[in-house]
Structures are given as structure tokens and as C-alpha cells.
C-alpha atoms as a PDB file:
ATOM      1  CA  UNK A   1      23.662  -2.385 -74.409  1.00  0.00           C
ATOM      2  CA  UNK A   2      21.030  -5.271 -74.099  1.00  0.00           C
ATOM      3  CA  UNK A   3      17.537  -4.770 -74.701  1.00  0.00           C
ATOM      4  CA  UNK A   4      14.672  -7.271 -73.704  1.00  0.00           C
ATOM      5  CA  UNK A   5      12.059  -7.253 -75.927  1.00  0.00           C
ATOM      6  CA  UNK A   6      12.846  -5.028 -78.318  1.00  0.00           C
ATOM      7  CA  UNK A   7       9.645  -4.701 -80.445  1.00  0.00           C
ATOM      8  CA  UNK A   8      10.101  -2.601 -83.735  1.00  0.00           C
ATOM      9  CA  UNK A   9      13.414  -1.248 -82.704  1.00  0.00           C
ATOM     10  CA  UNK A  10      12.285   2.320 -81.678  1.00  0.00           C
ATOM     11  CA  UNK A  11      14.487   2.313 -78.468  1.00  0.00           C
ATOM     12  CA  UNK A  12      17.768   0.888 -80.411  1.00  0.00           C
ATOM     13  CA  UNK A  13      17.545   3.323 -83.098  1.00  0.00           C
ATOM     14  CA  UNK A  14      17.136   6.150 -80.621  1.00  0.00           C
ATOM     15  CA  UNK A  15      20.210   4.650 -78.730  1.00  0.00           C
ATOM     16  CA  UNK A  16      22.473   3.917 -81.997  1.00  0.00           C
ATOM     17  CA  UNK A  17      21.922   7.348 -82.832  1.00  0.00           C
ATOM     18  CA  UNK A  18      23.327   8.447 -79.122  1.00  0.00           C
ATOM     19  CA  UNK A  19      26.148   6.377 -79.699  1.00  0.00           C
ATOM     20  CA  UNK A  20      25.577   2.582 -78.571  1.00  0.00           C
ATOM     21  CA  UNK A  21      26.075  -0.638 -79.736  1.00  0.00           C
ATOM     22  CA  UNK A  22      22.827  -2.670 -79.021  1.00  0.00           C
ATOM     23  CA  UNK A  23      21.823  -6.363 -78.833  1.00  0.00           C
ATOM     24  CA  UNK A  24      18.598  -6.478 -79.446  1.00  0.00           C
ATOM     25  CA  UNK A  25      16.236  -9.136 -78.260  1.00  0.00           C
ATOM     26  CA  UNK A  26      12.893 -10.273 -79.628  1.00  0.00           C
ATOM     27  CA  UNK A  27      10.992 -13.242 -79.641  1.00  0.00           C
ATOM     28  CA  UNK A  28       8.135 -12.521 -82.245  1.00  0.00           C
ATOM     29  CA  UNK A  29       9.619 -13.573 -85.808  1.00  0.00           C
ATOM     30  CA  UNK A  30       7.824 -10.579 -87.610  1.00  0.00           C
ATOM     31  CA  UNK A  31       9.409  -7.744 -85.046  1.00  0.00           C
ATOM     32  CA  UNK A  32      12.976  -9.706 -85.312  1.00  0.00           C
ATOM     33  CA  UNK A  33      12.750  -9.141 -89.295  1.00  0.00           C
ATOM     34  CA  UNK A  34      11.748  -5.780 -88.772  1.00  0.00           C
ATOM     35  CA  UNK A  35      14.726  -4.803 -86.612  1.00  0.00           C
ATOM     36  CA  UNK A  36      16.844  -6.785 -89.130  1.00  0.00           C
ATOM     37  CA  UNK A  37      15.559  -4.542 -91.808  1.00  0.00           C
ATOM     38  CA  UNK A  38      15.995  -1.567 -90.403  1.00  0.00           C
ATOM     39  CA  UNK A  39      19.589  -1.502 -89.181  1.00  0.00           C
ATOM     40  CA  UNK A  40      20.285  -3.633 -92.408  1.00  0.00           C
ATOM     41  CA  UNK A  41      22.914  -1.047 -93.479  1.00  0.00           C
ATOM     42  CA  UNK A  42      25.201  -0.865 -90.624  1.00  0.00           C
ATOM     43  CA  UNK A  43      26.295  -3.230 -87.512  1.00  0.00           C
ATOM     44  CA  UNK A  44      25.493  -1.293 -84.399  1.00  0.00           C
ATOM     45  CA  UNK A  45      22.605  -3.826 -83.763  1.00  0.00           C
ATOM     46  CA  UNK A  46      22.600  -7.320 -83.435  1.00  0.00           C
ATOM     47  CA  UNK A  47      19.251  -9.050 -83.201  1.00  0.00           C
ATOM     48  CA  UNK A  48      18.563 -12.217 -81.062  1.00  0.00           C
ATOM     49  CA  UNK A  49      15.580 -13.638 -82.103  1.00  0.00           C
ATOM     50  CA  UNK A  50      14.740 -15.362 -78.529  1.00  0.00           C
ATOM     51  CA  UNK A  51      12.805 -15.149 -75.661  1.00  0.00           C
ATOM     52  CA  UNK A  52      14.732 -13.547 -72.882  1.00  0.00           C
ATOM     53  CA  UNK A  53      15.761 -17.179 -71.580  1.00  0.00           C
ATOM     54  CA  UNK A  54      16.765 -18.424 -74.654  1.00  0.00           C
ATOM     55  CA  UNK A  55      18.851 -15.174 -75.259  1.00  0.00           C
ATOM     56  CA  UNK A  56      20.666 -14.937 -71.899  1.00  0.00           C
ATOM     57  CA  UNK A  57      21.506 -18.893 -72.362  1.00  0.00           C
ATOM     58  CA  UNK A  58      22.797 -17.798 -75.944  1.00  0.00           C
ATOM     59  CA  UNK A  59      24.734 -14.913 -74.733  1.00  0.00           C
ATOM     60  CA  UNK A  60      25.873 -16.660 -71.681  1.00  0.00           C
ATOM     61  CA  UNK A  61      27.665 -19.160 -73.561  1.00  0.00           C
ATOM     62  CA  UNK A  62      29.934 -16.795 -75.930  1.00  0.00           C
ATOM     63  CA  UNK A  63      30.567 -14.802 -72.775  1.00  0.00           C
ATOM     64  CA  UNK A  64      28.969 -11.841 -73.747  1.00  0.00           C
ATOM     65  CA  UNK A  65      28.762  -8.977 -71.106  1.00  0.00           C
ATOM     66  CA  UNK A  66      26.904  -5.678 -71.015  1.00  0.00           C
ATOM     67  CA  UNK A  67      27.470  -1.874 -69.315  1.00  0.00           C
ATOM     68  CA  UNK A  68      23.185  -1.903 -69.788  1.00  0.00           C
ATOM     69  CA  UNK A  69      20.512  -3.685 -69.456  1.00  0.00           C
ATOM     70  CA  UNK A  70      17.163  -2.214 -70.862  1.00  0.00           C
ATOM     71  CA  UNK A  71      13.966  -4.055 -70.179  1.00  0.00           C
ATOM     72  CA  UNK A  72      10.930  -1.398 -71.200  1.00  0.00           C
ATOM     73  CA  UNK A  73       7.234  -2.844 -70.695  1.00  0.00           C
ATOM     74  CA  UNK A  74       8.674  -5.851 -70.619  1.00  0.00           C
ATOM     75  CA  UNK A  75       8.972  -7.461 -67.025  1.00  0.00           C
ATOM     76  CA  UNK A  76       4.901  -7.363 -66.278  1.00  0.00           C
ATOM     77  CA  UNK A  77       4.685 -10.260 -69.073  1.00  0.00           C
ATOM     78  CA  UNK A  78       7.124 -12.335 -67.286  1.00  0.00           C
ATOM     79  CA  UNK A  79       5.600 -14.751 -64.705  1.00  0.00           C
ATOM     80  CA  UNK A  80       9.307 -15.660 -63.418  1.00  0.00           C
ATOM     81  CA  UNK A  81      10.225 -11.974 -62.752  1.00  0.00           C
ATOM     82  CA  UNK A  82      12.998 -13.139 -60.308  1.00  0.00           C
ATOM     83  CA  UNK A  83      14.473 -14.716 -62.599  1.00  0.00           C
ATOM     84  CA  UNK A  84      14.787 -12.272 -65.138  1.00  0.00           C
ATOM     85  CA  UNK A  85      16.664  -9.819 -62.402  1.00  0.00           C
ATOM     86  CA  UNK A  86      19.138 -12.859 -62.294  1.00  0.00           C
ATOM     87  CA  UNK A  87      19.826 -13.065 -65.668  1.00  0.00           C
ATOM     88  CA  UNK A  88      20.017  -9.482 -66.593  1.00  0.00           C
ATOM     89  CA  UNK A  89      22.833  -9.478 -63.027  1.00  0.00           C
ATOM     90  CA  UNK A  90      24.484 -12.447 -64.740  1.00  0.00           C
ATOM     91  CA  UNK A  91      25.514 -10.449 -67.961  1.00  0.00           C
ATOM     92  CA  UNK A  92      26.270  -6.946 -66.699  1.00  0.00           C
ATOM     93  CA  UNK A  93      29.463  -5.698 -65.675  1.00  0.00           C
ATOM     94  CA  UNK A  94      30.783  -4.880 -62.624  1.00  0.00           C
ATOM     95  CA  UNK A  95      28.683  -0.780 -62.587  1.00  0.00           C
ATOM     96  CA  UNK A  96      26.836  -2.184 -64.926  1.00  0.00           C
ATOM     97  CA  UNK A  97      23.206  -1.021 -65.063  1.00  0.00           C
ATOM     98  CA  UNK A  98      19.451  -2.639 -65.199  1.00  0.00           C
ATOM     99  CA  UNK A  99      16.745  -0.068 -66.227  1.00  0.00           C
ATOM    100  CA  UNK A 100      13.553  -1.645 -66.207  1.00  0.00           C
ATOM    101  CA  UNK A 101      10.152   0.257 -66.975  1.00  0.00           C
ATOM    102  CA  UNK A 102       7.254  -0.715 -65.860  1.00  0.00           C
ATOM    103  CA  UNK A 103       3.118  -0.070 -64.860  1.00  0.00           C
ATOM    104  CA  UNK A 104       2.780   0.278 -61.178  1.00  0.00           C
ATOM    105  CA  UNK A 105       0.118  -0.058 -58.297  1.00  0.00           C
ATOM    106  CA  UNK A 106      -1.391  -3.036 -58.350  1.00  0.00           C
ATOM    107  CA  UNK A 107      -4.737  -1.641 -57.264  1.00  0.00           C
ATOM    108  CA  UNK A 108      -4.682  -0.266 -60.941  1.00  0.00           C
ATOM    109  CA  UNK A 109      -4.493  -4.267 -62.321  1.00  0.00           C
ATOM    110  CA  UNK A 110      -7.655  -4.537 -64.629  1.00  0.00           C
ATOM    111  CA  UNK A 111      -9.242  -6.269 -67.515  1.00  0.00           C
ATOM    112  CA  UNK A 112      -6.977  -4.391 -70.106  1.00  0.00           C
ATOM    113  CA  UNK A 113      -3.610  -5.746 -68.215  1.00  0.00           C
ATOM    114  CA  UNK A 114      -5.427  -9.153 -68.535  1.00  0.00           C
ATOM    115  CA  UNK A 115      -5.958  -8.682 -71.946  1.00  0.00           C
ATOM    116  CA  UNK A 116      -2.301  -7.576 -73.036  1.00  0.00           C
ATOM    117  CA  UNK A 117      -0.728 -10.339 -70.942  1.00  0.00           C
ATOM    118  CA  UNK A 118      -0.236  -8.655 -67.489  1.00  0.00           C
ATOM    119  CA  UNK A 119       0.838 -11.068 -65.178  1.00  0.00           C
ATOM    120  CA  UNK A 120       0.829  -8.051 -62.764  1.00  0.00           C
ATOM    121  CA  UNK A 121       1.655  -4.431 -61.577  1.00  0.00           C
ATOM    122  CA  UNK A 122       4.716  -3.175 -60.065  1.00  0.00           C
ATOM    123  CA  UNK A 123       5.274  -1.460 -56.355  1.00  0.00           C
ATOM    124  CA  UNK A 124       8.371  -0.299 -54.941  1.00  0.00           C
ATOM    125  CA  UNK A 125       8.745  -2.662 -52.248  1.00  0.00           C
ATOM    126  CA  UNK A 126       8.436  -5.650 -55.238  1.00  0.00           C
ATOM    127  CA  UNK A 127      11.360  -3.865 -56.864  1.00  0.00           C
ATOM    128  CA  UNK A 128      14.049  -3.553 -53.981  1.00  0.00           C
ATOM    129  CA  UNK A 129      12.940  -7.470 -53.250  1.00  0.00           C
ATOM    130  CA  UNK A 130      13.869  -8.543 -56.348  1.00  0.00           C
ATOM    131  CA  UNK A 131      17.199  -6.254 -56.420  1.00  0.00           C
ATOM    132  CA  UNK A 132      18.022  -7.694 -52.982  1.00  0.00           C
ATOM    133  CA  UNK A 133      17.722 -11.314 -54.913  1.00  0.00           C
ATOM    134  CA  UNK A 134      19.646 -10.468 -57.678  1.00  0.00           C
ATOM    135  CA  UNK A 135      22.886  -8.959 -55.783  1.00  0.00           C
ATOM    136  CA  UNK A 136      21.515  -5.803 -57.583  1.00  0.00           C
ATOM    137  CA  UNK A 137      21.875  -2.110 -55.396  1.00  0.00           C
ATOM    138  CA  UNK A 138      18.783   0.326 -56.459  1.00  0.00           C
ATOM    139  CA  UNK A 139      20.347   3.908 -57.716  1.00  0.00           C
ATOM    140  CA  UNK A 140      16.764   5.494 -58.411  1.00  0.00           C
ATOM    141  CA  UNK A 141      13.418   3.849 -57.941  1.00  0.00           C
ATOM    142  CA  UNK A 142      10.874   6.662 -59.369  1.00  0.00           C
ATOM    143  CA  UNK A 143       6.842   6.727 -59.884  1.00  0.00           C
ATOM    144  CA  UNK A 144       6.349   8.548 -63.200  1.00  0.00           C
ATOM    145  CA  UNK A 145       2.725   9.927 -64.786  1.00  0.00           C
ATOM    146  CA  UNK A 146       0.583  10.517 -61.840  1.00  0.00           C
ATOM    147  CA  UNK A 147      -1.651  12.151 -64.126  1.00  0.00           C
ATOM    148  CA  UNK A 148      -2.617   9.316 -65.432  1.00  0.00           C
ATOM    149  CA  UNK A 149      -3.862   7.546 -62.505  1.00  0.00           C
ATOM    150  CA  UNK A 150      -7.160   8.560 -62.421  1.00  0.00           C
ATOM    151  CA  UNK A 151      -8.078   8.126 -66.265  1.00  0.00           C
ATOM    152  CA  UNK A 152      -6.960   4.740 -66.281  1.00  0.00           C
ATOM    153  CA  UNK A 153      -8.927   3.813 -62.855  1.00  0.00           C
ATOM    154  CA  UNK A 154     -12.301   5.289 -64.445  1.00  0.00           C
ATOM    155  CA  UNK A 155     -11.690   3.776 -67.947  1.00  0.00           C
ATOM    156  CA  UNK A 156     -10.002   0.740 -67.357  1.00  0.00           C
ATOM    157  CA  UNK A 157     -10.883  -0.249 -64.230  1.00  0.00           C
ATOM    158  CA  UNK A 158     -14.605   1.242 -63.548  1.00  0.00           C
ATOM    159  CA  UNK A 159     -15.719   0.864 -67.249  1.00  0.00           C
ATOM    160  CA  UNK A 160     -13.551  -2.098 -67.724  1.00  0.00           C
ATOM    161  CA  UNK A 161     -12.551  -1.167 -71.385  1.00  0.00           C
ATOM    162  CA  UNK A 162     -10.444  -3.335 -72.785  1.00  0.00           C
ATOM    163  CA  UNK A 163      -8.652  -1.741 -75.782  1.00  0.00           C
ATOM    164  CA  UNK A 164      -6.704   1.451 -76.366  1.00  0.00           C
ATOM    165  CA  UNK A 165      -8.674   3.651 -78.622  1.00  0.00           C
ATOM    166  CA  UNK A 166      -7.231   6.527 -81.528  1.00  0.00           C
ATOM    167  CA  UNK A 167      -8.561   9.378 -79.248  1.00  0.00           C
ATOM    168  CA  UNK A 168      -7.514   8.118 -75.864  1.00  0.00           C
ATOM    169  CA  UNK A 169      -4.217   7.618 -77.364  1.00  0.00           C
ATOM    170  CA  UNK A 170      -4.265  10.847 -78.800  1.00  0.00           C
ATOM    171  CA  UNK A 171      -5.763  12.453 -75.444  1.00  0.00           C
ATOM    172  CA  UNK A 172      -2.790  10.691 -73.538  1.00  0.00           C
ATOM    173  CA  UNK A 173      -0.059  11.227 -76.084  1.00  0.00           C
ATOM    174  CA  UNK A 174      -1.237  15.201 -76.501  1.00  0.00           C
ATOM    175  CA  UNK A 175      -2.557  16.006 -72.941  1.00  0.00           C
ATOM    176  CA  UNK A 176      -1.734  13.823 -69.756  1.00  0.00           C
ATOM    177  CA  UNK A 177       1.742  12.620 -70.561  1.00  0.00           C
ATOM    178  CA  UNK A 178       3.074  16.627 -71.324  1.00  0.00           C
ATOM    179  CA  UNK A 179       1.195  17.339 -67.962  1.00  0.00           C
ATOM    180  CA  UNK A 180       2.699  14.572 -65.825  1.00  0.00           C
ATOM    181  CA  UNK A 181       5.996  15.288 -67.338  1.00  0.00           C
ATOM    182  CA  UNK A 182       5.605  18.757 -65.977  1.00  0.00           C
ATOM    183  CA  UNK A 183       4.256  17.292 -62.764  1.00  0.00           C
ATOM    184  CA  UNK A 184       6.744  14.740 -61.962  1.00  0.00           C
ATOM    185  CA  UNK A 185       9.266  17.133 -62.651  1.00  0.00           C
ATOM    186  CA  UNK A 186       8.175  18.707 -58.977  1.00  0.00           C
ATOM    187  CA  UNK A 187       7.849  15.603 -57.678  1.00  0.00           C
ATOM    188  CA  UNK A 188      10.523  13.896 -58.747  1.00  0.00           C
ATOM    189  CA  UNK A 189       8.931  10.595 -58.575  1.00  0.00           C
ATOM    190  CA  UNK A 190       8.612  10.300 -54.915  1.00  0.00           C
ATOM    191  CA  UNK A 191       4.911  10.179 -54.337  1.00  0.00           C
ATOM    192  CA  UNK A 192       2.778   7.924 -56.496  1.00  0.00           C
ATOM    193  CA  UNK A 193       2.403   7.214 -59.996  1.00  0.00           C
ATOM    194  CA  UNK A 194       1.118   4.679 -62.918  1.00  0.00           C
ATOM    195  CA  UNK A 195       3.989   3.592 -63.598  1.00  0.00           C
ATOM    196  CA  UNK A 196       7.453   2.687 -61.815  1.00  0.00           C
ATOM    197  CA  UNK A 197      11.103   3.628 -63.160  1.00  0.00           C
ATOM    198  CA  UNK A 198      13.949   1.619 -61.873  1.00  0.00           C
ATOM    199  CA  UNK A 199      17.522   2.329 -62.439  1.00  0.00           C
ATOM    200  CA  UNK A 200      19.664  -0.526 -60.205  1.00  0.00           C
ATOM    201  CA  UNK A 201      23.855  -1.012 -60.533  1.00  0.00           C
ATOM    202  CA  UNK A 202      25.743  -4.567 -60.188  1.00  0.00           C
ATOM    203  CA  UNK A 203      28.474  -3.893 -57.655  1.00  0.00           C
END
């Protein structure tokens, strides 16, 4: 597996204990060492200490291939998102898949995205465009936590806060994310959420 922008490792370890062998790519130096530290002991992780472009280029030119491609929170920092899609195509297998997480609903876009380096929100539509570009067929295209839609619009958009605090994360970790699991669990992603799941296959 390939993973863009893979912070402190949190998603690798959680796949390396599920069986995978992960390349793991992170452009900020202190993350990178963190990684490094952390699957020290054993070689089911290699760490790419890149940018995405730089990485691809890098991995592109030993020939590397992937069965996944796992971009989480990632893709709403990129300003060249259609590029990215063509990348992550370039290095996956034939079956090979792209799952990309995301915040969705653009209508949501406040000061806070601003401040963490939002260059936007996803929608649907956006999604199967940039599939469409990248030779990439869509498998499942999912909102997730519609519970949260309405927090987030009164805090961060109406009140225009523009940090996470200890209690709202606690009041989201503890309360609307256990609900909206529950919820989307009915809805199965189909009618609106705050963020947007994609799952998409290279033919």
C-alpha cells in the first residue's frame, strides 16, 4: 500500500498490523523521523520523506506499483488535485484501488479550512470529474457524519472559530461521531454529509 501524507503513522501501524506492507509518504521532516522511529524494528514500512510529487517521481522511476492507494485528509491541501488522481492512477495496478478521504460541501468552507490550509471542500460531482480524468471507475462514493453538519456550520462558520478546542474534540470524539456512525449506518452514505468517502478501481 501507498499512503499520502502519512503524518505520525497511525494509519500504517493500524494497516501493518492487518497485514500490509506500506510506503509511507511524508513531507514534514519531524513526522518522517517519527514514522522512522516507530517501525524502527521491522521492515513493513518504508518512509518517503517527499511531497506527494516528489514521491510519485521517486517511485515512478524504480517502477514501483501499488494494489492501494490511501490519501486521508490529504487531497483538500492540494491545489493541483487533478493531478494527484493522475499520479496515484499512474502507480496502481491494474484493480488497483484509490481511497481518498475527505471534508465535503463546499457551503461548509470557512475560516478554520483557511486556517489549516484548505484549498477547498469536496462534492460528489468534483469526485467522478476527477475519476473520469484519471481513467479511474468510482466503486463507492459515500457522505459520512451528517451529524456533524450542523455543529460545524454554527461554530465554524457562524462564529467563525478558528481552532479545535479540548472539549469540542472531546464532544465530537465522545458524542457526534458514535451518533453519525449509527446514522450513516441507515443511510449508507447516500444523502448528505461533512465529509466525502471515495473508494475508485484502475481498470
Amino acid at each position: 500500500m501507498l499512503e499520502i501524507g502519512a503524518g505520525t503513522g497511525a494509519i500504517a501501524e493500524w494497516l501493518v498490523r492487518e497485514g500490509a506492507h506500506v510506503t509511507a509518504v511524508e513531507p514534514e521532516p519531524i513526522l518522517a523521523r517519527k514514522i522512522r522511529t516507530k517501525f524502527a524494528a521491522g521492515d513493513d514500512v518504508r518512509v518517503v520523506e517527499s511531497d506527494s510529487v516528489g514521491a510519485h517521481v521517486i517511485l515512478a522511476a524504480e517502477g514501483r506499483t501499488f494494489d492501494t492507494v490511501l490519501c486521508v485528509s490529504v487531497l483538500e491541501h492540494i491545489v493541483d488535485d487533478a493531478r494527484e488522481f493522475a499520479m496515484a492512477a499512474a502507480v496502481l495496478r491494474p484493480g488497483g484501488r484509490y481511497l481518498v478521504f475527505v471534508p465535503a460541501m463546499p457551503i461548509l468552507y470557512a475560516r478554520i479550512d483557511r486556517e489549516t490550509g484548505h484549498v477547498r471542500r469536496y462534492t460528489k460531482r468534483r469526485f467522478r470529474e476527477l475519476c473520469r480524468g484519471a481513467g479511474l471507475e468510482v466503486v463507492s462514493l459515500r457522505y459520512f457524519e451528517v451529524l456533524g453538519i450542523l455543529p460545524y456550520l454554527v461554530v465554524y462558520k457562524v462564529l467563525r472559530r478558528a481552532s479545535i478546542t479540548a472539549s469540542s474534540t472531546g464532544l465530537y470524539n465522545n458524542v457526534i461521531l458514535p451518533l453519525s456512525a449509527l446514522v450513516d449506518k441507515v443511510l449508507r452514505g447516500r444523502l448528505i454529509g461533512k465529509n466525502l468517502v471515495l473508494v475508485a478501481r484502475k481498470p
